[in-house]
C-alpha atoms as a PDB file:
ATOM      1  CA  UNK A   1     -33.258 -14.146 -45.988  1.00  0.00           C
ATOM      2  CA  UNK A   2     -33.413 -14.315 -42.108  1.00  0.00           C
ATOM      3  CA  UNK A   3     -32.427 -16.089 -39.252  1.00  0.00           C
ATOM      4  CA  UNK A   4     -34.374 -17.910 -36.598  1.00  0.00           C
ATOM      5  CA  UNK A   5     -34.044 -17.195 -33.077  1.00  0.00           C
ATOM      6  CA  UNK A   6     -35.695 -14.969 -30.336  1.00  0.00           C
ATOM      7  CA  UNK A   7     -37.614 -11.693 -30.503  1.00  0.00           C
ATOM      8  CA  UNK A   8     -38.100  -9.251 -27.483  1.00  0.00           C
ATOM      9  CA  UNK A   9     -40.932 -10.528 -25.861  1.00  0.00           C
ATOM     10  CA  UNK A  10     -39.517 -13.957 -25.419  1.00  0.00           C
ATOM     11  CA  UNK A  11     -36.290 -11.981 -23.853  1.00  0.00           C
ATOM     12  CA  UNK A  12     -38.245 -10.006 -21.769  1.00  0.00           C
ATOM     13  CA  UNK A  13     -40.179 -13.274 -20.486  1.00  0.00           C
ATOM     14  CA  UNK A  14     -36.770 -14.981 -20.054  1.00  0.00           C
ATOM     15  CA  UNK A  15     -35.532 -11.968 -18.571  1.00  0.00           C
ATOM     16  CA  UNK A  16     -38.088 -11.710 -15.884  1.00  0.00           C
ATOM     17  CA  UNK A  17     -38.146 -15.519 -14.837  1.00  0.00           C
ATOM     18  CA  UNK A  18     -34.315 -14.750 -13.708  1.00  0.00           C
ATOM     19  CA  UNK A  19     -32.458 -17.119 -16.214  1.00  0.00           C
ATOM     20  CA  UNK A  20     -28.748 -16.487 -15.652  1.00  0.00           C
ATOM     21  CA  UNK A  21     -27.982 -16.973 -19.202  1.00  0.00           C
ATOM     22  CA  UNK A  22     -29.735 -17.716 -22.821  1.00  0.00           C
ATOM     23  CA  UNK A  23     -28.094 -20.551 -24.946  1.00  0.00           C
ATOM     24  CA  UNK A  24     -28.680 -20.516 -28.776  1.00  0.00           C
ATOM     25  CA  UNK A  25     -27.246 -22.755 -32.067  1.00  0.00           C
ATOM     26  CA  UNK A  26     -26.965 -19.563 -34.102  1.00  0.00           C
ATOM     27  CA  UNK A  27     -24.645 -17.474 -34.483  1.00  0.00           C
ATOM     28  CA  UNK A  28     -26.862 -14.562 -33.193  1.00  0.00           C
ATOM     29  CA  UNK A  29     -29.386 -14.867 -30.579  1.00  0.00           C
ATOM     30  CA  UNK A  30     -31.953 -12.698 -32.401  1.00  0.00           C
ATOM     31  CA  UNK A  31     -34.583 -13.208 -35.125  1.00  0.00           C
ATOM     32  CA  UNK A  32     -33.357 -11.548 -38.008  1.00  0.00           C
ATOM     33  CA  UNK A  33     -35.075  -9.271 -39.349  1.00  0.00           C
ATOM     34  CA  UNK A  34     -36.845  -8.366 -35.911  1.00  0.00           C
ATOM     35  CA  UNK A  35     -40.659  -7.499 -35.557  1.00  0.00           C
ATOM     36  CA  UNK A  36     -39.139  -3.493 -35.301  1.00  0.00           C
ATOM     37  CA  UNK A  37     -37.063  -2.956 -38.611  1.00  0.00           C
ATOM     38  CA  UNK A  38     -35.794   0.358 -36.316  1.00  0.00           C
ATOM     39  CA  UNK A  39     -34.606  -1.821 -33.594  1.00  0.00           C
ATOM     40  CA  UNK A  40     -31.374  -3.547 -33.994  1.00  0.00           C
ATOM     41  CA  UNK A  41     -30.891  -6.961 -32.074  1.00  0.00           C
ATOM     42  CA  UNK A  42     -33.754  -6.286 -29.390  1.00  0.00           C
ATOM     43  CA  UNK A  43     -33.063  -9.672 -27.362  1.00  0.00           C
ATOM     44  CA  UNK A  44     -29.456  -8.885 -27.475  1.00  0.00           C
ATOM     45  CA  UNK A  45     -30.440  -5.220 -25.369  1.00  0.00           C
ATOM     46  CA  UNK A  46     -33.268  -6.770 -23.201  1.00  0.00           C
ATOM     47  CA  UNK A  47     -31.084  -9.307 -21.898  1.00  0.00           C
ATOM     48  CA  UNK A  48     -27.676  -7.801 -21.689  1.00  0.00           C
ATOM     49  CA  UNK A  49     -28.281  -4.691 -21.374  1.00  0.00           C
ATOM     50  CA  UNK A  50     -31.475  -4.394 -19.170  1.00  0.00           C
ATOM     51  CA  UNK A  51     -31.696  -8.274 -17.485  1.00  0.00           C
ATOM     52  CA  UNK A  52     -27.742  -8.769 -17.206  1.00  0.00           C
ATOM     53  CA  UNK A  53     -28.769 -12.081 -18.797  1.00  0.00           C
ATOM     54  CA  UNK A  54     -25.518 -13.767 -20.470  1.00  0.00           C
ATOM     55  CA  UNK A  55     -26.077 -14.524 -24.462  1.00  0.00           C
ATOM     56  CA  UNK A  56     -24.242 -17.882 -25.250  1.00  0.00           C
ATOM     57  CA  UNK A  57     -24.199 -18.437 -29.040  1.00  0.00           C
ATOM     58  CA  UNK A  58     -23.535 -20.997 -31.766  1.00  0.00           C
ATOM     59  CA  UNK A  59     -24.393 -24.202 -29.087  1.00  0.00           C
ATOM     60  CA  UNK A  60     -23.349 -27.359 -30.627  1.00  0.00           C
ATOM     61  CA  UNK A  61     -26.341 -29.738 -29.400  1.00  0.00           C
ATOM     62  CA  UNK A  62     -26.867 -32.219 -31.740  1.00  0.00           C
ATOM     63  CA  UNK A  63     -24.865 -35.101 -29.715  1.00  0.00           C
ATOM     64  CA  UNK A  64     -27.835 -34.068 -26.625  1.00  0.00           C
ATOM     65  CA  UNK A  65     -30.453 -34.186 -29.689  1.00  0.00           C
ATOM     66  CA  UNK A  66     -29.923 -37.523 -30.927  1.00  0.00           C
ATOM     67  CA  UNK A  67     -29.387 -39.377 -27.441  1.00  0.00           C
ATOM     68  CA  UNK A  68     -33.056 -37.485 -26.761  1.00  0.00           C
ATOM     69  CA  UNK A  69     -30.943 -35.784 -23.639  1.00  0.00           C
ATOM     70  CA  UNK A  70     -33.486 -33.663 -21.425  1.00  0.00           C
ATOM     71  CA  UNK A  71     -31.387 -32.992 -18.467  1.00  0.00           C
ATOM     72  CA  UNK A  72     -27.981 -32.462 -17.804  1.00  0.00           C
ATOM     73  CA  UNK A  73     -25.640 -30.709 -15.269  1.00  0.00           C
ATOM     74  CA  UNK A  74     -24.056 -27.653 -17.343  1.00  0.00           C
ATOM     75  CA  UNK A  75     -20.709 -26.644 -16.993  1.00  0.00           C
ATOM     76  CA  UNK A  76     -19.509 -23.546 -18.564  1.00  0.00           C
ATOM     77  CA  UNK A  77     -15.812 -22.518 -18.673  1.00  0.00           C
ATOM     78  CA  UNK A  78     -14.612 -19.666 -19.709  1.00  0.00           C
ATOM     79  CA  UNK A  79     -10.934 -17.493 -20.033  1.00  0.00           C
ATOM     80  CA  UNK A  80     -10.539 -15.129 -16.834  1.00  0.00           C
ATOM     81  CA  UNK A  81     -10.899 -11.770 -19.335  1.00  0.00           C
ATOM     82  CA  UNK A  82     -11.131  -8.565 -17.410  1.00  0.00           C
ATOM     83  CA  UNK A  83     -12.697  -5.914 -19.446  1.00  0.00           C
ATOM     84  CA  UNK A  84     -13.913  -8.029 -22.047  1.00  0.00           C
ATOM     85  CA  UNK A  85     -17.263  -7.703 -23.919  1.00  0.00           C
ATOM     86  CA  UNK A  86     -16.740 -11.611 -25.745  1.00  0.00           C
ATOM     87  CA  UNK A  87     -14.814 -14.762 -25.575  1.00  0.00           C
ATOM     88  CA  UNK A  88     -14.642 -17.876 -26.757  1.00  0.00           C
ATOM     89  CA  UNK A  89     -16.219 -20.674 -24.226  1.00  0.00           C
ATOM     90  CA  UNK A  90     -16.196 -24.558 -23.612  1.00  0.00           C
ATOM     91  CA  UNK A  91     -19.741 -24.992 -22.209  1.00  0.00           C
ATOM     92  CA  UNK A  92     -20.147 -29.191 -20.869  1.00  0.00           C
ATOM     93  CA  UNK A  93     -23.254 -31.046 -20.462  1.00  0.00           C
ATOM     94  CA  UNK A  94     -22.855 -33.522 -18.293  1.00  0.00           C
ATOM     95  CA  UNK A  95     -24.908 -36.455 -18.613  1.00  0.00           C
END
């Protein structure tokens, strides 16, 4: 059993073109199991932890995937946490 998503290469490449944040439809970012069985969520700590890159997970697209969407202004809102290390969001694409 696994999940699909992205390994640390790809974050590192992602990471070094300056993407303010990484958008998934998992509930994890990472490809489970990883290519290092030692290293635990690898995208998750090249992107947080050494890009500041901002993991948003379990994005609904489908509605953008059946109208064949390819570009879109994206709104993200989120609660004003201080402190907080997650929270629920309402990200928008409008169309």
């Amino acid at each position: 059993a696994g999940e699909p998503g992205l390994g640390e290469d790809g974050a590192r490449y992602l990471g070094e073109l300056g993407v303010v944040a990484v958008g998934a439809d998992t509930w994890g970012l990472d490809a489970l199991p990883g290519d290092k069985a030692e290293v635990l969520f690898p995208a998750h700590q090249e992107l947080l932890a050494r890009q500041g890159v901002y993991i948003l997970e379990n994005m609904d697209t489908r509605a953008l995937v059946a109208d064949q969407v390819q570009e879109f202004l994206f709104v993200l809102g989120q609660p004003r946490f201080v402190g907080a290390v997650q929270a629920i969001i309402n990200p928008v694409a409008i169309r």
